[in-house]
C-alpha atoms as a PDB file:
ATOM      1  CA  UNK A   1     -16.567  11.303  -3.206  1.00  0.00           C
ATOM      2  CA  UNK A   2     -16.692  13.317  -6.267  1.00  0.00           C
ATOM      3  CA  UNK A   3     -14.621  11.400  -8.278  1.00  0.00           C
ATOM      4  CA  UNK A   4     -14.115  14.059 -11.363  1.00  0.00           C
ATOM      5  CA  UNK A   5     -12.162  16.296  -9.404  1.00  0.00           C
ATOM      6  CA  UNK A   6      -8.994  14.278 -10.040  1.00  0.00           C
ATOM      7  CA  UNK A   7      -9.757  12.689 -12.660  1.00  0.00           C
ATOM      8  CA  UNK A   8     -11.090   9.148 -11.722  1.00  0.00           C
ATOM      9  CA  UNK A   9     -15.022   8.256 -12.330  1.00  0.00           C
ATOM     10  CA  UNK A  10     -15.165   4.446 -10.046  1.00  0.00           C
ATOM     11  CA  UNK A  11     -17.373   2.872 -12.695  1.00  0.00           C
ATOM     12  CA  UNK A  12     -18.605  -0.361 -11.458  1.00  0.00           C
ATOM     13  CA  UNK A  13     -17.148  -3.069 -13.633  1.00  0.00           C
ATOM     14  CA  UNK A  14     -16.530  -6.583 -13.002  1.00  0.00           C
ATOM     15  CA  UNK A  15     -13.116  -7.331 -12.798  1.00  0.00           C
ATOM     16  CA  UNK A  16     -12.776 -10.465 -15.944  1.00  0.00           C
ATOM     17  CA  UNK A  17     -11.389  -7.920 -18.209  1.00  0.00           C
ATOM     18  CA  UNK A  18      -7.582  -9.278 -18.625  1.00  0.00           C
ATOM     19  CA  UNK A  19      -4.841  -6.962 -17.185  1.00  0.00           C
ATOM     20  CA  UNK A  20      -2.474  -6.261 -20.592  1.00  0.00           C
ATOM     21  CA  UNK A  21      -0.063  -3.960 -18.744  1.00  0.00           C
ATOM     22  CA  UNK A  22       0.614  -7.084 -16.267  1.00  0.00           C
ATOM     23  CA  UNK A  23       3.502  -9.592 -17.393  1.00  0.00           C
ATOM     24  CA  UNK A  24       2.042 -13.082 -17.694  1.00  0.00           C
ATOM     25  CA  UNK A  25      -1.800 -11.751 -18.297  1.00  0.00           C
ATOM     26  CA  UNK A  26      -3.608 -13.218 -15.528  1.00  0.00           C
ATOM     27  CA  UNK A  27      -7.309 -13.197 -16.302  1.00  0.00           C
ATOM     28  CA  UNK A  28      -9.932 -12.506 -12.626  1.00  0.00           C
ATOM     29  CA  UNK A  29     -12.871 -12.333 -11.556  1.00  0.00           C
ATOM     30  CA  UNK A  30     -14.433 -10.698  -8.460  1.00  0.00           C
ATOM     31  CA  UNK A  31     -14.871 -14.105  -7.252  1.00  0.00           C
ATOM     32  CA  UNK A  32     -11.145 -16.217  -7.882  1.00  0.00           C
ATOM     33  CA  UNK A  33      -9.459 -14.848  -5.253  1.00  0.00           C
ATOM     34  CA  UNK A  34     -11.668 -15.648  -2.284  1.00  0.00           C
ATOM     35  CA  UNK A  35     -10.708 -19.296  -2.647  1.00  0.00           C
ATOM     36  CA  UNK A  36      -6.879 -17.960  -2.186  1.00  0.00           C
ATOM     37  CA  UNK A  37      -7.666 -15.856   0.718  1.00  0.00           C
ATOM     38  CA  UNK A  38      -9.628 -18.980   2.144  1.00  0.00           C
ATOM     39  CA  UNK A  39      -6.812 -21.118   1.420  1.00  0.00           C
ATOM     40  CA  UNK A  40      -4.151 -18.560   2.868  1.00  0.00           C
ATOM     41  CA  UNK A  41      -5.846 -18.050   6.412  1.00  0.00           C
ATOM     42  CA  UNK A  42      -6.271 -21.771   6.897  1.00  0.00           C
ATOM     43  CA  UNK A  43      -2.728 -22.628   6.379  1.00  0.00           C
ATOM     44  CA  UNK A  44      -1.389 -23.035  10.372  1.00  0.00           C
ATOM     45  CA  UNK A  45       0.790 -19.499   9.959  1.00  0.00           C
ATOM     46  CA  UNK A  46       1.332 -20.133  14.159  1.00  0.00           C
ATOM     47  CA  UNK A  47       3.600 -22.583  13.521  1.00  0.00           C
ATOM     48  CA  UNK A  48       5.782 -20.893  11.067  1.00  0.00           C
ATOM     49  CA  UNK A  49       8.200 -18.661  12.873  1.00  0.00           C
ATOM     50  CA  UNK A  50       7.854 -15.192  13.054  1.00  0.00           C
ATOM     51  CA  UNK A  51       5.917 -15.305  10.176  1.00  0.00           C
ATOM     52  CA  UNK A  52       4.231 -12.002  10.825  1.00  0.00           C
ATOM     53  CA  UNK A  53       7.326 -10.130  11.298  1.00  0.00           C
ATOM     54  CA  UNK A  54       9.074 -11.246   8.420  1.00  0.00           C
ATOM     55  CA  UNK A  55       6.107 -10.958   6.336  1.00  0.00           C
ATOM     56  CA  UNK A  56       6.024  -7.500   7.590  1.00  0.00           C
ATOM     57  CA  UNK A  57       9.688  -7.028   6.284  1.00  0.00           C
ATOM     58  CA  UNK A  58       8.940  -8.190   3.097  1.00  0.00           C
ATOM     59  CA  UNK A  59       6.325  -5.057   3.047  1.00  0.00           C
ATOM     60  CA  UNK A  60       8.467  -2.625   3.713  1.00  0.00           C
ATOM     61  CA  UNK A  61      11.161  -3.771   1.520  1.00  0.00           C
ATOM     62  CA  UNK A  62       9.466  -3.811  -1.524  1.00  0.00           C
ATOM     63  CA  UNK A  63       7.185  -0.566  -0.725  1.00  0.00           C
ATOM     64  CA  UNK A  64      10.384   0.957  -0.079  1.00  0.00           C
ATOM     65  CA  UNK A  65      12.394  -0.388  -3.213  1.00  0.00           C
ATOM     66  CA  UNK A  66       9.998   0.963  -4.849  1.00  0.00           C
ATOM     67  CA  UNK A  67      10.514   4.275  -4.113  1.00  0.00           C
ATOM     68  CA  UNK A  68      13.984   4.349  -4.410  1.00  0.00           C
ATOM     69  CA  UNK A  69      15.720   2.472  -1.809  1.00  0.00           C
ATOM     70  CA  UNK A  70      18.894   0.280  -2.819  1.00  0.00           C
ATOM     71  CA  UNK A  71      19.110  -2.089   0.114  1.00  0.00           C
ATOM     72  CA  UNK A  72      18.932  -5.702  -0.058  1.00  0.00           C
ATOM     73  CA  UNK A  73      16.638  -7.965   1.025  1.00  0.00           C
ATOM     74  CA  UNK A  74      19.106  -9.154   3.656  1.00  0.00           C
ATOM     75  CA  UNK A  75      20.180  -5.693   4.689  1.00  0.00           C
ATOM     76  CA  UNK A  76      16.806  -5.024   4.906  1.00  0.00           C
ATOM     77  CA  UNK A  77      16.535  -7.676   7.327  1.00  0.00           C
ATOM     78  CA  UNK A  78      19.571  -7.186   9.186  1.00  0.00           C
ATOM     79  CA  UNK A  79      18.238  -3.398   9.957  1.00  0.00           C
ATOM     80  CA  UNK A  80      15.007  -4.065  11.061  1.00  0.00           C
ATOM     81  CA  UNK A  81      15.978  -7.676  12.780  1.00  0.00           C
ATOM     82  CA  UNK A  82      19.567  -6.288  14.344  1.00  0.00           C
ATOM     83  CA  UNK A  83      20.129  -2.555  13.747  1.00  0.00           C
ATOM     84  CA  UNK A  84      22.531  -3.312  11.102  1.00  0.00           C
ATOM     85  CA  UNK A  85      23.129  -0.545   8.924  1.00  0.00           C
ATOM     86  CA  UNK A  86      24.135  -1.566   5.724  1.00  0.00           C
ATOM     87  CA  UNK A  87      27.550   0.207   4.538  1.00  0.00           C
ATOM     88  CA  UNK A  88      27.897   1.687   1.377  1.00  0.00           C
ATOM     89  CA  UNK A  89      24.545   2.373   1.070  1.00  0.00           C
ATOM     90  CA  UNK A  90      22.572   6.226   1.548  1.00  0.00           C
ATOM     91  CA  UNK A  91      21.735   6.654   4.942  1.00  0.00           C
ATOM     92  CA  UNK A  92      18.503   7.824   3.860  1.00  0.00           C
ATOM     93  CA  UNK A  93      17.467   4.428   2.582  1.00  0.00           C
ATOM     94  CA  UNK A  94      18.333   2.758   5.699  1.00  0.00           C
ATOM     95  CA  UNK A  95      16.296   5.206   8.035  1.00  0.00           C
ATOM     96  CA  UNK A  96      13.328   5.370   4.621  1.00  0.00           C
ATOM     97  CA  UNK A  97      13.375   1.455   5.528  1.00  0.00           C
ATOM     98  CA  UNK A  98      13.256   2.119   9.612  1.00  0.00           C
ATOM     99  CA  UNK A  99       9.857   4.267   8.993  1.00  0.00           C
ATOM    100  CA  UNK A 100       8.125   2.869   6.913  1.00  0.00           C
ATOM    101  CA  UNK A 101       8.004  -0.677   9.363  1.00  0.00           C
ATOM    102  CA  UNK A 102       7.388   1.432  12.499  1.00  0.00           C
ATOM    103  CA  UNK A 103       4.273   2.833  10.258  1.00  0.00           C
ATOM    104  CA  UNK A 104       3.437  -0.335   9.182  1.00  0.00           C
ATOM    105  CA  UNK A 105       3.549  -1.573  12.893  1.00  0.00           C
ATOM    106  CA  UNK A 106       1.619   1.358  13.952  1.00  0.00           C
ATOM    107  CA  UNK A 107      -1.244   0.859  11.358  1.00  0.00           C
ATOM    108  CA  UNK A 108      -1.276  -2.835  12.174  1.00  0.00           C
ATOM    109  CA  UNK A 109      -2.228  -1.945  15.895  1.00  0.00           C
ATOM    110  CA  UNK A 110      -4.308   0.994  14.611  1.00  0.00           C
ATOM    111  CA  UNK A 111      -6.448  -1.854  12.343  1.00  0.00           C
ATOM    112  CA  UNK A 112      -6.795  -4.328  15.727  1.00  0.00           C
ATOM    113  CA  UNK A 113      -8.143  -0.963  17.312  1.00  0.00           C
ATOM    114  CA  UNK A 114     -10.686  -0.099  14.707  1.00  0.00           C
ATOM    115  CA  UNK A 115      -9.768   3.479  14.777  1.00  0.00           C
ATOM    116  CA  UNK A 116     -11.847   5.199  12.130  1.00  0.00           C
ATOM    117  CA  UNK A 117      -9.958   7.031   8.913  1.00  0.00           C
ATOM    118  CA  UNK A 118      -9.868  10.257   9.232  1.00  0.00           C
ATOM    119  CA  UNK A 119      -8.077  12.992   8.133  1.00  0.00           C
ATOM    120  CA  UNK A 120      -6.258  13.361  11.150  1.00  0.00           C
ATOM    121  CA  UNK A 121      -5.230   9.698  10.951  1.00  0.00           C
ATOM    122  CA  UNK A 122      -4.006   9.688   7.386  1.00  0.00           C
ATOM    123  CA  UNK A 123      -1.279  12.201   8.286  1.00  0.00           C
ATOM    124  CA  UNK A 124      -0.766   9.844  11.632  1.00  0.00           C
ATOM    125  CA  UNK A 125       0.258   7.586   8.574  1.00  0.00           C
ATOM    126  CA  UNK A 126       2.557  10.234   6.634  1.00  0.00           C
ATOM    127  CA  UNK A 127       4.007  11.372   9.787  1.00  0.00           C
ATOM    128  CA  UNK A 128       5.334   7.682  10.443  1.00  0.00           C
ATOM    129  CA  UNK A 129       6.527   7.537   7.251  1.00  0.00           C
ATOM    130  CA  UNK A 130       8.541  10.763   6.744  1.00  0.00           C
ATOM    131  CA  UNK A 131       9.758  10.798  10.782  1.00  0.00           C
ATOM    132  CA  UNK A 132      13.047  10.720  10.394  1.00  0.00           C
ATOM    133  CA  UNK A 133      13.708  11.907   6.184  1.00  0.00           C
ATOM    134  CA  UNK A 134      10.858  14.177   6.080  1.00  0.00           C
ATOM    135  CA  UNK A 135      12.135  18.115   4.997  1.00  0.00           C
ATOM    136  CA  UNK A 136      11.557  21.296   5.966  1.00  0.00           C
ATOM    137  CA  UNK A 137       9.902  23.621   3.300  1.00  0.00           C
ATOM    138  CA  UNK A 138       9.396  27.722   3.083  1.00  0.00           C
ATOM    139  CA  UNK A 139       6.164  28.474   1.642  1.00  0.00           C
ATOM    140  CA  UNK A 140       4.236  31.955   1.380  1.00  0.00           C
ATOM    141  CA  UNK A 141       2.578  30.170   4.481  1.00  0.00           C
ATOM    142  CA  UNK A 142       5.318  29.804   6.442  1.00  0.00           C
ATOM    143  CA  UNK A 143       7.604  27.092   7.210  1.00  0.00           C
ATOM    144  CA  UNK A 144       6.383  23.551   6.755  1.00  0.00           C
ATOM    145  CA  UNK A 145       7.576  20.355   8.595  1.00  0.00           C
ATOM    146  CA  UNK A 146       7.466  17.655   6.373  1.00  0.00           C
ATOM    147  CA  UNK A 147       7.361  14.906   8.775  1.00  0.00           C
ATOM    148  CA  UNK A 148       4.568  16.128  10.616  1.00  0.00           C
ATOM    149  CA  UNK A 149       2.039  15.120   8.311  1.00  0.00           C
ATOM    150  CA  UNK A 150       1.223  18.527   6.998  1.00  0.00           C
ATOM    151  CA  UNK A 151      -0.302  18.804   3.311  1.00  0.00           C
ATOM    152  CA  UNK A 152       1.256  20.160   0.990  1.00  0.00           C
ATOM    153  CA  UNK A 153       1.303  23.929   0.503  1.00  0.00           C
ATOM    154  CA  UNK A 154       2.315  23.926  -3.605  1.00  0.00           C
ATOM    155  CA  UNK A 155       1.014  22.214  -6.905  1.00  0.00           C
ATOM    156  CA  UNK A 156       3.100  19.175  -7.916  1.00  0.00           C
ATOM    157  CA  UNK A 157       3.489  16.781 -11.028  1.00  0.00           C
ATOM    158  CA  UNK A 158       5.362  13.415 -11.687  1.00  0.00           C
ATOM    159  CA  UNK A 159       6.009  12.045 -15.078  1.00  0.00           C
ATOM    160  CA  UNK A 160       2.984  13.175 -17.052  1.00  0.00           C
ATOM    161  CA  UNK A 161       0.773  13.433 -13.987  1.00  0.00           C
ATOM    162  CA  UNK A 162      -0.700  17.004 -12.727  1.00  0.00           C
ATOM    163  CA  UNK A 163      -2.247  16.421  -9.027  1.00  0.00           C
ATOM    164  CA  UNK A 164      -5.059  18.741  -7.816  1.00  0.00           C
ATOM    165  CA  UNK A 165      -4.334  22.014  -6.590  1.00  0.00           C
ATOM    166  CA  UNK A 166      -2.704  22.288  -3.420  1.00  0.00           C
ATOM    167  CA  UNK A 167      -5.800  24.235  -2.283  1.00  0.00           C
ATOM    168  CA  UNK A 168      -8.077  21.263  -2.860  1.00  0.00           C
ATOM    169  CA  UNK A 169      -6.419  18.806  -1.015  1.00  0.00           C
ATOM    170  CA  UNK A 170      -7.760  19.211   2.586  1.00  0.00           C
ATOM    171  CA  UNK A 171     -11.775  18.856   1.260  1.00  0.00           C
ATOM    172  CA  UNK A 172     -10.460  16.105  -1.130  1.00  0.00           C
ATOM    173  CA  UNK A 173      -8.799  14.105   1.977  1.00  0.00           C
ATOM    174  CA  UNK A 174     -12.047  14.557   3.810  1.00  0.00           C
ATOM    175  CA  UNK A 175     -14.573  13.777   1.365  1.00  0.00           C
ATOM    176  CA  UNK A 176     -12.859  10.717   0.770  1.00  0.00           C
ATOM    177  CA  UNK A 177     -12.495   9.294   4.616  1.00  0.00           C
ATOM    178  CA  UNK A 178     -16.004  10.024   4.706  1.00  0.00           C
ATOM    179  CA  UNK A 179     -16.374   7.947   1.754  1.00  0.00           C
ATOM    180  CA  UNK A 180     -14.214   4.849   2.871  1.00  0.00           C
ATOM    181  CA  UNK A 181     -15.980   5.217   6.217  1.00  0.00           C
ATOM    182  CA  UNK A 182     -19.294   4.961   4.528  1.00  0.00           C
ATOM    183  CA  UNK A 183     -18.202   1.549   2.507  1.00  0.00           C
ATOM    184  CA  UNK A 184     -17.113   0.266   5.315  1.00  0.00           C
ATOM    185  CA  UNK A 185     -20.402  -0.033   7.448  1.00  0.00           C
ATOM    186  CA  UNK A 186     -21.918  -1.217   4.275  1.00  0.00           C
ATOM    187  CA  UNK A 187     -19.409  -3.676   2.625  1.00  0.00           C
ATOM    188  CA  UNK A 188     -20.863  -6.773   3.367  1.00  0.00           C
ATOM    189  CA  UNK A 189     -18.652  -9.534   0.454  1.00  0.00           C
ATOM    190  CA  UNK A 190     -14.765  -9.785   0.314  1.00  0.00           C
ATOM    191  CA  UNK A 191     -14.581  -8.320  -3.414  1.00  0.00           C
ATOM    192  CA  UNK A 192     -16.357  -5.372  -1.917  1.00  0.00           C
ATOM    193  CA  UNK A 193     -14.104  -5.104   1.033  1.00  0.00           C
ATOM    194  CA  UNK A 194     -11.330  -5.527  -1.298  1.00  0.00           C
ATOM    195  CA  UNK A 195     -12.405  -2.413  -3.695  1.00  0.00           C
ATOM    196  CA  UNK A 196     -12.354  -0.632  -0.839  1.00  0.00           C
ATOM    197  CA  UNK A 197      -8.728  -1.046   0.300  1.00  0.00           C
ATOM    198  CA  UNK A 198      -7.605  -1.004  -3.439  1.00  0.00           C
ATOM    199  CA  UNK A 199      -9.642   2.084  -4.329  1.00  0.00           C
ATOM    200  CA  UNK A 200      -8.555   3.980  -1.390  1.00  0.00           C
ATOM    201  CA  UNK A 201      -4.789   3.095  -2.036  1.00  0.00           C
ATOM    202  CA  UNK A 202      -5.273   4.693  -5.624  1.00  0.00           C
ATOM    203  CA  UNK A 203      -7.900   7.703  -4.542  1.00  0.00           C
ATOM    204  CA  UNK A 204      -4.869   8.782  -1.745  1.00  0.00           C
ATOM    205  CA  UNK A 205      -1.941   8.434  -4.487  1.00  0.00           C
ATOM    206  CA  UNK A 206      -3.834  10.211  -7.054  1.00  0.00           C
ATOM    207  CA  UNK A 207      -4.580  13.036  -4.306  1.00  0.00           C
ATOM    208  CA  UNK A 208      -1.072  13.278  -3.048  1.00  0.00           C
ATOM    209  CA  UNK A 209      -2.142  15.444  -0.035  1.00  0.00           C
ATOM    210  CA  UNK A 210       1.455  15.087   1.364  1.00  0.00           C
ATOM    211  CA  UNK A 211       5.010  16.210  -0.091  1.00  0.00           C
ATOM    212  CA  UNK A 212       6.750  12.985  -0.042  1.00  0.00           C
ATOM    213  CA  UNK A 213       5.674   9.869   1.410  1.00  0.00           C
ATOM    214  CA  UNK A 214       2.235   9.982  -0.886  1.00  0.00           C
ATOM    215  CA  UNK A 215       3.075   6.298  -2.561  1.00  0.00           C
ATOM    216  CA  UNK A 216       3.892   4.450   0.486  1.00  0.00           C
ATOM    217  CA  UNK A 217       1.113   6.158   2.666  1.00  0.00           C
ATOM    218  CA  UNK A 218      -1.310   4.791   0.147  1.00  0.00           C
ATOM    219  CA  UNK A 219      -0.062   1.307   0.547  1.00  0.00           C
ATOM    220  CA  UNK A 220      -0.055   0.995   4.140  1.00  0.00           C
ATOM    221  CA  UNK A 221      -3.598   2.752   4.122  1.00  0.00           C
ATOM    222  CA  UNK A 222      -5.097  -0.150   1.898  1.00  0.00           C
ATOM    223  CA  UNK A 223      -2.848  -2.412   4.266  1.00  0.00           C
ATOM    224  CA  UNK A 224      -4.926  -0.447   7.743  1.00  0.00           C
ATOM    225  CA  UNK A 225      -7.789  -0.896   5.897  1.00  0.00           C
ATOM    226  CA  UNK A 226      -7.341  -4.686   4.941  1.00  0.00           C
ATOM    227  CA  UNK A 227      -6.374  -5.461   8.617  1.00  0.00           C
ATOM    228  CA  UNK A 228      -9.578  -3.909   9.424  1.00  0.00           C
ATOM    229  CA  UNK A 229     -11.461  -6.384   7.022  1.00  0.00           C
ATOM    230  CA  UNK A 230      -9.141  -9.154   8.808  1.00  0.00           C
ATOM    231  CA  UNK A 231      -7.755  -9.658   5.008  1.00  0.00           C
ATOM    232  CA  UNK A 232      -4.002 -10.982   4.262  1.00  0.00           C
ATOM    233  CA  UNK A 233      -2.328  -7.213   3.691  1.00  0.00           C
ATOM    234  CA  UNK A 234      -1.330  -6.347   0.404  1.00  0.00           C
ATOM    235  CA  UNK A 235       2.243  -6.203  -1.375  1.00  0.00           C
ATOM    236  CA  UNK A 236       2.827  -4.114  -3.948  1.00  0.00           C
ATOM    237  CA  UNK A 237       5.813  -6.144  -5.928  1.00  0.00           C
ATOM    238  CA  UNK A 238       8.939  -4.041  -6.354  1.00  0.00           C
ATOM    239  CA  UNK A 239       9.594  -5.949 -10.245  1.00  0.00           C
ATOM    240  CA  UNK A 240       6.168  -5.015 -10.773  1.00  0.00           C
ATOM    241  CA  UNK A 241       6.930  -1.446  -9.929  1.00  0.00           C
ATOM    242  CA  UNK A 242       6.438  -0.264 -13.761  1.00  0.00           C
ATOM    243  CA  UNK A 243       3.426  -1.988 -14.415  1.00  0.00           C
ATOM    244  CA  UNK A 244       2.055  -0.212 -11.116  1.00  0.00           C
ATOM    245  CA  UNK A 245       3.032   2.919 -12.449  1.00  0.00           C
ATOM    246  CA  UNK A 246       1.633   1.957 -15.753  1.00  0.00           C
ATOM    247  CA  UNK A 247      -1.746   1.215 -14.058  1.00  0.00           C
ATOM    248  CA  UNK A 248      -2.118   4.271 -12.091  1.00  0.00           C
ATOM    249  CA  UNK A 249      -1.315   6.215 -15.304  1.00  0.00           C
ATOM    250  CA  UNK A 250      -4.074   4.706 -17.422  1.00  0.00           C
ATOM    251  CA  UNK A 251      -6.531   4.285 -14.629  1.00  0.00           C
ATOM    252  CA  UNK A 252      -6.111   8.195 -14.546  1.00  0.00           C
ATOM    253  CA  UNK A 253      -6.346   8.754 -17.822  1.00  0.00           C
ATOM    254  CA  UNK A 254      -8.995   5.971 -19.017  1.00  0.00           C
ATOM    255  CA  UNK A 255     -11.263   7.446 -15.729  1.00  0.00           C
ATOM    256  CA  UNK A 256     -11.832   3.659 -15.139  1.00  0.00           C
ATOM    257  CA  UNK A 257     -11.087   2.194 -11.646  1.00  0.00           C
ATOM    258  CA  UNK A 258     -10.905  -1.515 -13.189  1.00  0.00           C
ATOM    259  CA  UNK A 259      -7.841  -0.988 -14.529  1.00  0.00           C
ATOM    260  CA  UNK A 260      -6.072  -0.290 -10.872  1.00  0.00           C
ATOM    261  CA  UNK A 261      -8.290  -3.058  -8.823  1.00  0.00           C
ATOM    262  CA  UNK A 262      -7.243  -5.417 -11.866  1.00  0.00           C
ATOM    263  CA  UNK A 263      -3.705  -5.133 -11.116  1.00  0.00           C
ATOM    264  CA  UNK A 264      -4.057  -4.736  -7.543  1.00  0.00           C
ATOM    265  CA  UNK A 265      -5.770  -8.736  -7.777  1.00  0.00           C
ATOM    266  CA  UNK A 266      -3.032  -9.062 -10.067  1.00  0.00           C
ATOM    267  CA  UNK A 267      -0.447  -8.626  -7.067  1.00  0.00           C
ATOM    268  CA  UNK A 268      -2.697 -10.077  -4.529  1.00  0.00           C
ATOM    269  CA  UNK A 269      -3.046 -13.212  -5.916  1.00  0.00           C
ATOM    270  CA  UNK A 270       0.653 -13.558  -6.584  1.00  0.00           C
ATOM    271  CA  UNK A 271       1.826 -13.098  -3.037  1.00  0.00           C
ATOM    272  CA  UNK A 272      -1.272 -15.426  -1.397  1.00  0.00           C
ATOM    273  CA  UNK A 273      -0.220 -18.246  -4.442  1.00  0.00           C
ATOM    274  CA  UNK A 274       3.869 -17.453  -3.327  1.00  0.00           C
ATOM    275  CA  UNK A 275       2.931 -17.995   0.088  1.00  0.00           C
ATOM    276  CA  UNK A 276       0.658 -20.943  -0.273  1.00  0.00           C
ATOM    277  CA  UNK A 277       3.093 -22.659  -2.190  1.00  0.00           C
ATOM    278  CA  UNK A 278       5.797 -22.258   0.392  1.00  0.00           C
ATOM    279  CA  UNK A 279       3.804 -23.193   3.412  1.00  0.00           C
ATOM    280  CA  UNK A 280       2.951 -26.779   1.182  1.00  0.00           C
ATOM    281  CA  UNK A 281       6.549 -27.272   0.548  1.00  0.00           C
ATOM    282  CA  UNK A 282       7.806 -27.145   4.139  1.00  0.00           C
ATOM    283  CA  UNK A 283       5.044 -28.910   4.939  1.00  0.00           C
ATOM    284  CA  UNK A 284       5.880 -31.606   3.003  1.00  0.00           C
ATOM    285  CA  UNK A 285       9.563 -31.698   3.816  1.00  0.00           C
ATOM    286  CA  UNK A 286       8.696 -31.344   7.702  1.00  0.00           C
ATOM    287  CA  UNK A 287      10.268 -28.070   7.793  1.00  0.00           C
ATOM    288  CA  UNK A 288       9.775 -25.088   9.898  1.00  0.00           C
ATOM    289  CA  UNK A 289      10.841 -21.822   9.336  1.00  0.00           C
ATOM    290  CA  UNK A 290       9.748 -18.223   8.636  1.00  0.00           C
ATOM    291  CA  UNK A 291       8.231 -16.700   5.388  1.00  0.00           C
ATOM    292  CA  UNK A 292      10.117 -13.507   3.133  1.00  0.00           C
ATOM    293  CA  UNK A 293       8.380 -13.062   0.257  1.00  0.00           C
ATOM    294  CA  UNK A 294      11.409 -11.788  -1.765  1.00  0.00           C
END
């Protein structure tokens, strides 16, 4: 897609350039995390219980965190596991929480499916995420439902950030499924798979098609799009929440992509090593149990 109209250029760079704006600079490669991923998806996951659905908690928690929910990683837990709703805390966090795993459930199937990104299915994706929080908004266009999926019908900014015009977003959306759909007939190596998922996550943020939701839509689009690759999904680390910030902000303003797929390795090679290492030490103590990256 045209990357100039918001700002972002894709230049192809290889990815040893170290990552300043990540604590403890980790220094990659497009090559040093296949031997991770290889590692990760030969490690007998079957036998550790429910890993999938607790991995899938630790997702949402931290996407969630992120954007500004205060529940725990145990009332996180006790929601999704037993309905628990933690007291004392916002009930919008709680059903924030609810949505975002029923979207990530519903992108997970969507990924064994191979349904094809569209348009259509990106606001699939916000319309999971905002079901039960999203708002209702009057517009010169009439009234908007914001937990249908509907784009956004006025210009926004965040910080220091000025998105595209509101009346660019629809050919912007399209232009860029076309673009991930075109990658992925093509994309052949799991760096290139990889830049895929990572690229889309930041071209999708740095549209912001939707009126809330546009952060954690992004994630769980790079997550469809990893589960499509049949890649370990992707967690964006809720302590690492200002250097992601940081890195979308100079990936916007530097027009270079290798800043944003640098910290994205950054992050995936954190949670593979977290969960490698924690696999090996039940292992060696004979232990079962489930995985929560928190």
């Amino acid at each position: 897609m045209a990357k100039k109209s918001f700002r972002c250029s894709h230049k192809d760079v290889s990815l040893d350039i170290e990552l300043k704006i990540y604590t403890g600079i980790i220094k990659l490669n497009n090559q040093t995390i296949i031997p991770l991923i290889n590692k990760f998806q030969s490690l007998n996951l079957s036998a550790i219980i429910d890993f999938d659905k607790f991995n899938g908690y630790a997702i949402t928690h931290h996407s969630t965190t992120i954007e500004g929910s205060t529940l725990t990683e145990t009332e996180t837990r006790l929601l999704l596991d037993e309905g628990i709703t933690p007291a004392g805390k916002p009930l919008l966090h709680s059903l924030m929480v609810q949505d975002h795993y029923n979207a990530l459930l519903f992108i997970t199937q969507k990924a064994k499916d191979t349904t094809a990104v569209t348009p259509e299915f990106i606001q699939q994706i916000n319309a999971a995420v905002m079901k039960q929080t999203g708002s209702i908004y009057q517009t010169v266009f009439g009234e908007l439902d914001g937990s249908k999926g509907v784009y956004r019908k006025g210009n926004v900014s965040a910080g220091n950030t000025y998105f595209v015009g509101y009346d660019k977003v629809e050919s912007l959306v399209k232009k860029l499924c076309a673009g991930i759909t075109e990658k992925m007939i093509t994309a052949a190596s799991v760096p290139e798979k990889l830049n895929i998922c990572f690229d889309a996550h930041f071209d999708l943020v740095t549209i912001h098609p939707f009126y809330d939701g546009n952060g954690r839509t992004s994630r769980l689009l790079m997550n469809y799009l990893q589960g499509f690759f049949n890649l370990p999904f992707s967690i964006v680390f809720k302590e690492d929440k200002a250097a992601y910030f940081e890195a979308l902000q100079q990936t916007r303003q530097n027009e270079d992509i290798s800043v944003f797929r640098n910290f994205m390795y950054t992050q995936y090679a954190k949670y593979l090593q977290q969960e490698i290492d924690k696999f090996e030490q039940a292992d060696k103590k004979g232990k079962g149990g489930y995985s929560f990256v928190f």
